[in-house]
C-alpha atoms as a PDB file:
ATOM      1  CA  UNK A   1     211.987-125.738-157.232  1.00  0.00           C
ATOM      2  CA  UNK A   2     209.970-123.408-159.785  1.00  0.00           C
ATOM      3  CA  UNK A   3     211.834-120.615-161.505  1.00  0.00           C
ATOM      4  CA  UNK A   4     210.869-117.605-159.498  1.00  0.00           C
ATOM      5  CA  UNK A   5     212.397-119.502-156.858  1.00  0.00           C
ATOM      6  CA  UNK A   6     215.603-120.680-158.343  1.00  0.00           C
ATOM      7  CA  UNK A   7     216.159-116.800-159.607  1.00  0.00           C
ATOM      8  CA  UNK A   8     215.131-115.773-155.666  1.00  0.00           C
ATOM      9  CA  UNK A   9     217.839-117.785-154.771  1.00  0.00           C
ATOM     10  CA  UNK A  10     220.957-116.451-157.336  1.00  0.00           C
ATOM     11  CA  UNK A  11     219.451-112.879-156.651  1.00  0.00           C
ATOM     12  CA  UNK A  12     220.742-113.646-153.166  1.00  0.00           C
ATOM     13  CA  UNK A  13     224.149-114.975-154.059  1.00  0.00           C
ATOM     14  CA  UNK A  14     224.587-112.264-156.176  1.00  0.00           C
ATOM     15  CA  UNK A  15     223.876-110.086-153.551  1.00  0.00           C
ATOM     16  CA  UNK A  16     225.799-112.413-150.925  1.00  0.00           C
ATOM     17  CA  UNK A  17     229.433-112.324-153.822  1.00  0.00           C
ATOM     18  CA  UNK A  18     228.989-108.522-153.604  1.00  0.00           C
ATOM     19  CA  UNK A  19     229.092-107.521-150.141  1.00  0.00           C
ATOM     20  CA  UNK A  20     231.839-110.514-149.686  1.00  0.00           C
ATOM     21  CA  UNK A  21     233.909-108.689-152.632  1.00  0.00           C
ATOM     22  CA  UNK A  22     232.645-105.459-150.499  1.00  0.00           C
ATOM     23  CA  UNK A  23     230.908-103.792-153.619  1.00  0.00           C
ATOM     24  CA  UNK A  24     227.667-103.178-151.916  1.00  0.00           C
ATOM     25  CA  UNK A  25     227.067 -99.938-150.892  1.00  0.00           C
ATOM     26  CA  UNK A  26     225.320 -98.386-147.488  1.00  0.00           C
ATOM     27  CA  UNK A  27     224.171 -95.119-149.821  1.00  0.00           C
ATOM     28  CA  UNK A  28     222.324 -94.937-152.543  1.00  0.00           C
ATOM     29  CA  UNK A  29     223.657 -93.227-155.483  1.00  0.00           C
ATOM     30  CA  UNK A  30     221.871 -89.974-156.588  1.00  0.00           C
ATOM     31  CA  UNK A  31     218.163 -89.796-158.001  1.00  0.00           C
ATOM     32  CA  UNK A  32     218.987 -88.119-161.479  1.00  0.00           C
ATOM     33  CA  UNK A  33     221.495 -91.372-161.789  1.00  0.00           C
ATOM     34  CA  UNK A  34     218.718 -93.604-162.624  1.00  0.00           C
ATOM     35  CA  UNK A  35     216.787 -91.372-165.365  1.00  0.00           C
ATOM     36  CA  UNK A  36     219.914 -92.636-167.131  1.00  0.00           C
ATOM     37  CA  UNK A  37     218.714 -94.121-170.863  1.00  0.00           C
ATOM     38  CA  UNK A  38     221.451 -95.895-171.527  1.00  0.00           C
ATOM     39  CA  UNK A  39     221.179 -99.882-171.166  1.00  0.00           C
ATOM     40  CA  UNK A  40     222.961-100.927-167.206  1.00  0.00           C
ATOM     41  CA  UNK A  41     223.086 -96.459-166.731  1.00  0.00           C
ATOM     42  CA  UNK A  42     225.863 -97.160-168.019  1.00  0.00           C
ATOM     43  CA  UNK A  43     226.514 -93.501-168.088  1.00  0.00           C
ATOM     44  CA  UNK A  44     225.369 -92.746-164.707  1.00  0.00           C
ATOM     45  CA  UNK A  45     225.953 -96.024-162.631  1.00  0.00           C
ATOM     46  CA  UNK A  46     229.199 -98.470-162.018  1.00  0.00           C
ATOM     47  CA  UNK A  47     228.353-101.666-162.836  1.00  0.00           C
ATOM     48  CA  UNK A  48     227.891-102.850-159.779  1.00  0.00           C
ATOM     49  CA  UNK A  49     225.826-100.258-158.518  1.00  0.00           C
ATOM     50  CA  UNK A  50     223.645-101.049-161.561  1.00  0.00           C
ATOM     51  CA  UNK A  51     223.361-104.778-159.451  1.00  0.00           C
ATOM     52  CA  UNK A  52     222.447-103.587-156.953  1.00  0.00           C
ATOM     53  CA  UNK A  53     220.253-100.720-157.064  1.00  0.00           C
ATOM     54  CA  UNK A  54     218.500-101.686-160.669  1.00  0.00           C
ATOM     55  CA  UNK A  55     218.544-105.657-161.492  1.00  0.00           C
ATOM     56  CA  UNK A  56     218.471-107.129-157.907  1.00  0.00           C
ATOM     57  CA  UNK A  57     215.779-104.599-156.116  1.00  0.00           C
ATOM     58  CA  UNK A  58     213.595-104.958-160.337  1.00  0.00           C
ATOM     59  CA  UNK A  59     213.723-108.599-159.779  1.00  0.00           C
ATOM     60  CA  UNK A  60     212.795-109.003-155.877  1.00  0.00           C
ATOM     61  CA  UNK A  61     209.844-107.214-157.120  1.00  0.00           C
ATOM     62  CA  UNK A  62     208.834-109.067-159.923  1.00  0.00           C
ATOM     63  CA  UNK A  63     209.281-111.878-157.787  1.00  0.00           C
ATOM     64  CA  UNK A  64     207.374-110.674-155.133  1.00  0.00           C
ATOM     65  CA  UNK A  65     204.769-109.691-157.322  1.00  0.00           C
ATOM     66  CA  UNK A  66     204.206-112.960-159.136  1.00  0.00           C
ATOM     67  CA  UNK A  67     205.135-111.428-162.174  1.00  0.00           C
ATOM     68  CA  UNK A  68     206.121-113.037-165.568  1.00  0.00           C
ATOM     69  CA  UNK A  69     210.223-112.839-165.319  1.00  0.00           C
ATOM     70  CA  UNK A  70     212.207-111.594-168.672  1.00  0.00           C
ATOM     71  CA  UNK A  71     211.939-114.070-171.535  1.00  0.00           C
ATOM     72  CA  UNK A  72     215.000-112.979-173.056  1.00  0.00           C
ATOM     73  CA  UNK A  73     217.636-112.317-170.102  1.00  0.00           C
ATOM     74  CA  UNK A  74     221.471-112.461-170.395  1.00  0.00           C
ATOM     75  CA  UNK A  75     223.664-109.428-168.124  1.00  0.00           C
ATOM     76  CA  UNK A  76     227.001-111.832-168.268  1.00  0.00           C
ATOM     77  CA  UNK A  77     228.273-110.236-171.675  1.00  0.00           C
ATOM     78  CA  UNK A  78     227.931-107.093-170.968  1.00  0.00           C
ATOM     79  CA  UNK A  79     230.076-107.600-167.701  1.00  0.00           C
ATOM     80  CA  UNK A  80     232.554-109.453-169.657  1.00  0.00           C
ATOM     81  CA  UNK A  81     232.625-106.343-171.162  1.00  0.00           C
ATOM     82  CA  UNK A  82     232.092-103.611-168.346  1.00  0.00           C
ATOM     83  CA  UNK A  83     234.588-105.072-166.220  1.00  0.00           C
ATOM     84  CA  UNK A  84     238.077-104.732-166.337  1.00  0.00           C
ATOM     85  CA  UNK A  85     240.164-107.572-166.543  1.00  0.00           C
ATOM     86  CA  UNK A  86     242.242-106.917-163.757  1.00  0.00           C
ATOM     87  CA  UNK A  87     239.544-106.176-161.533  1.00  0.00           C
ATOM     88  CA  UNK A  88     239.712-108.884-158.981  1.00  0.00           C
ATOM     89  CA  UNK A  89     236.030-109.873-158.073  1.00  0.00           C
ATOM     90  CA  UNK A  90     235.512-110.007-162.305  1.00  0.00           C
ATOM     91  CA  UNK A  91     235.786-113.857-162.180  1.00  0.00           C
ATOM     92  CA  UNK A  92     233.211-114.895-159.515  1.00  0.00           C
ATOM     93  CA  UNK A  93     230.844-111.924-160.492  1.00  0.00           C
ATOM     94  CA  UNK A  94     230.960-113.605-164.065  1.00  0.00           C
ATOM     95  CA  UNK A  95     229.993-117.023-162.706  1.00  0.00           C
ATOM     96  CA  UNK A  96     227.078-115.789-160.568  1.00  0.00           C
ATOM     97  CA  UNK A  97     225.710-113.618-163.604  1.00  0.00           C
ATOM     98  CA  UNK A  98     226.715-116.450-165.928  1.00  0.00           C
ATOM     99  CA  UNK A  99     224.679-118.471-163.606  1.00  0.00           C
ATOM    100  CA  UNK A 100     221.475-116.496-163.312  1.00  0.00           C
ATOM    101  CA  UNK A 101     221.451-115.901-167.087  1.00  0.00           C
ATOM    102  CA  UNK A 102     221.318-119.647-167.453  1.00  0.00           C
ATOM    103  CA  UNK A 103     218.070-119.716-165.254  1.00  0.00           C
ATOM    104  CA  UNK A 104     216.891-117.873-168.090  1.00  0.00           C
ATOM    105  CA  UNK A 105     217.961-120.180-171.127  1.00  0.00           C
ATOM    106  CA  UNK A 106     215.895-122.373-173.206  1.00  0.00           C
ATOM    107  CA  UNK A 107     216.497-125.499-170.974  1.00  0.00           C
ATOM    108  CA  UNK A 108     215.231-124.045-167.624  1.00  0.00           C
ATOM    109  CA  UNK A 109     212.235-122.222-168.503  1.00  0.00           C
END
């Protein structure tokens, strides 16, 4: 399995962990949110907006594209960060960022 697929593939888990947690959202949030300059909007967007209407629909189309992917790529510690630690999807979220940061390490590109 190449790269682009493997990150395919935890793009849709990711996707899959948020509407299971039922953090994916039927509306899109307003246009002015994403001029944001911020790193994640974090002043505009939730984090998990920032999934899923920046990294997951960016990465489809890199993928789709045939486009080099990020060389340096690691979203996990800023969650670790971002999310509250009583929030109660934090701990799977983590794994399935943790998990497509990896595809991004040193060992599997």
């Amino acid at each position: 399995m190449t790269q682009h697929q493997r990150v395919r593939e935890q793009l849709h888990l990711l996707e899959a962990q948020l509407r299971e947690q039922n953090l994916w959202q039927t509306n899109a949030p307003a246009a002015s949110a994403f001029e944001s300059t911020q790193p994640f909007c974090m002043d505009t967007l939730e984090p998990f907006e920032w999934l899923q209407w920046v990294l997951i629909p960016r990465m489809h189309a890199l993928l789709d594209g045939q486009q080099p992917l990020p060389q340096a790529f690691a979203i996990a510690p800023y969650y670790e960060i971002a999310l509250d630690a009583t929030h109660p999807a934090r701990e799977v979220m983590l794994v399935h960022l943790q998990q497509l940061d990896a595809l991004f390490s040193d060992e599997n590109t």
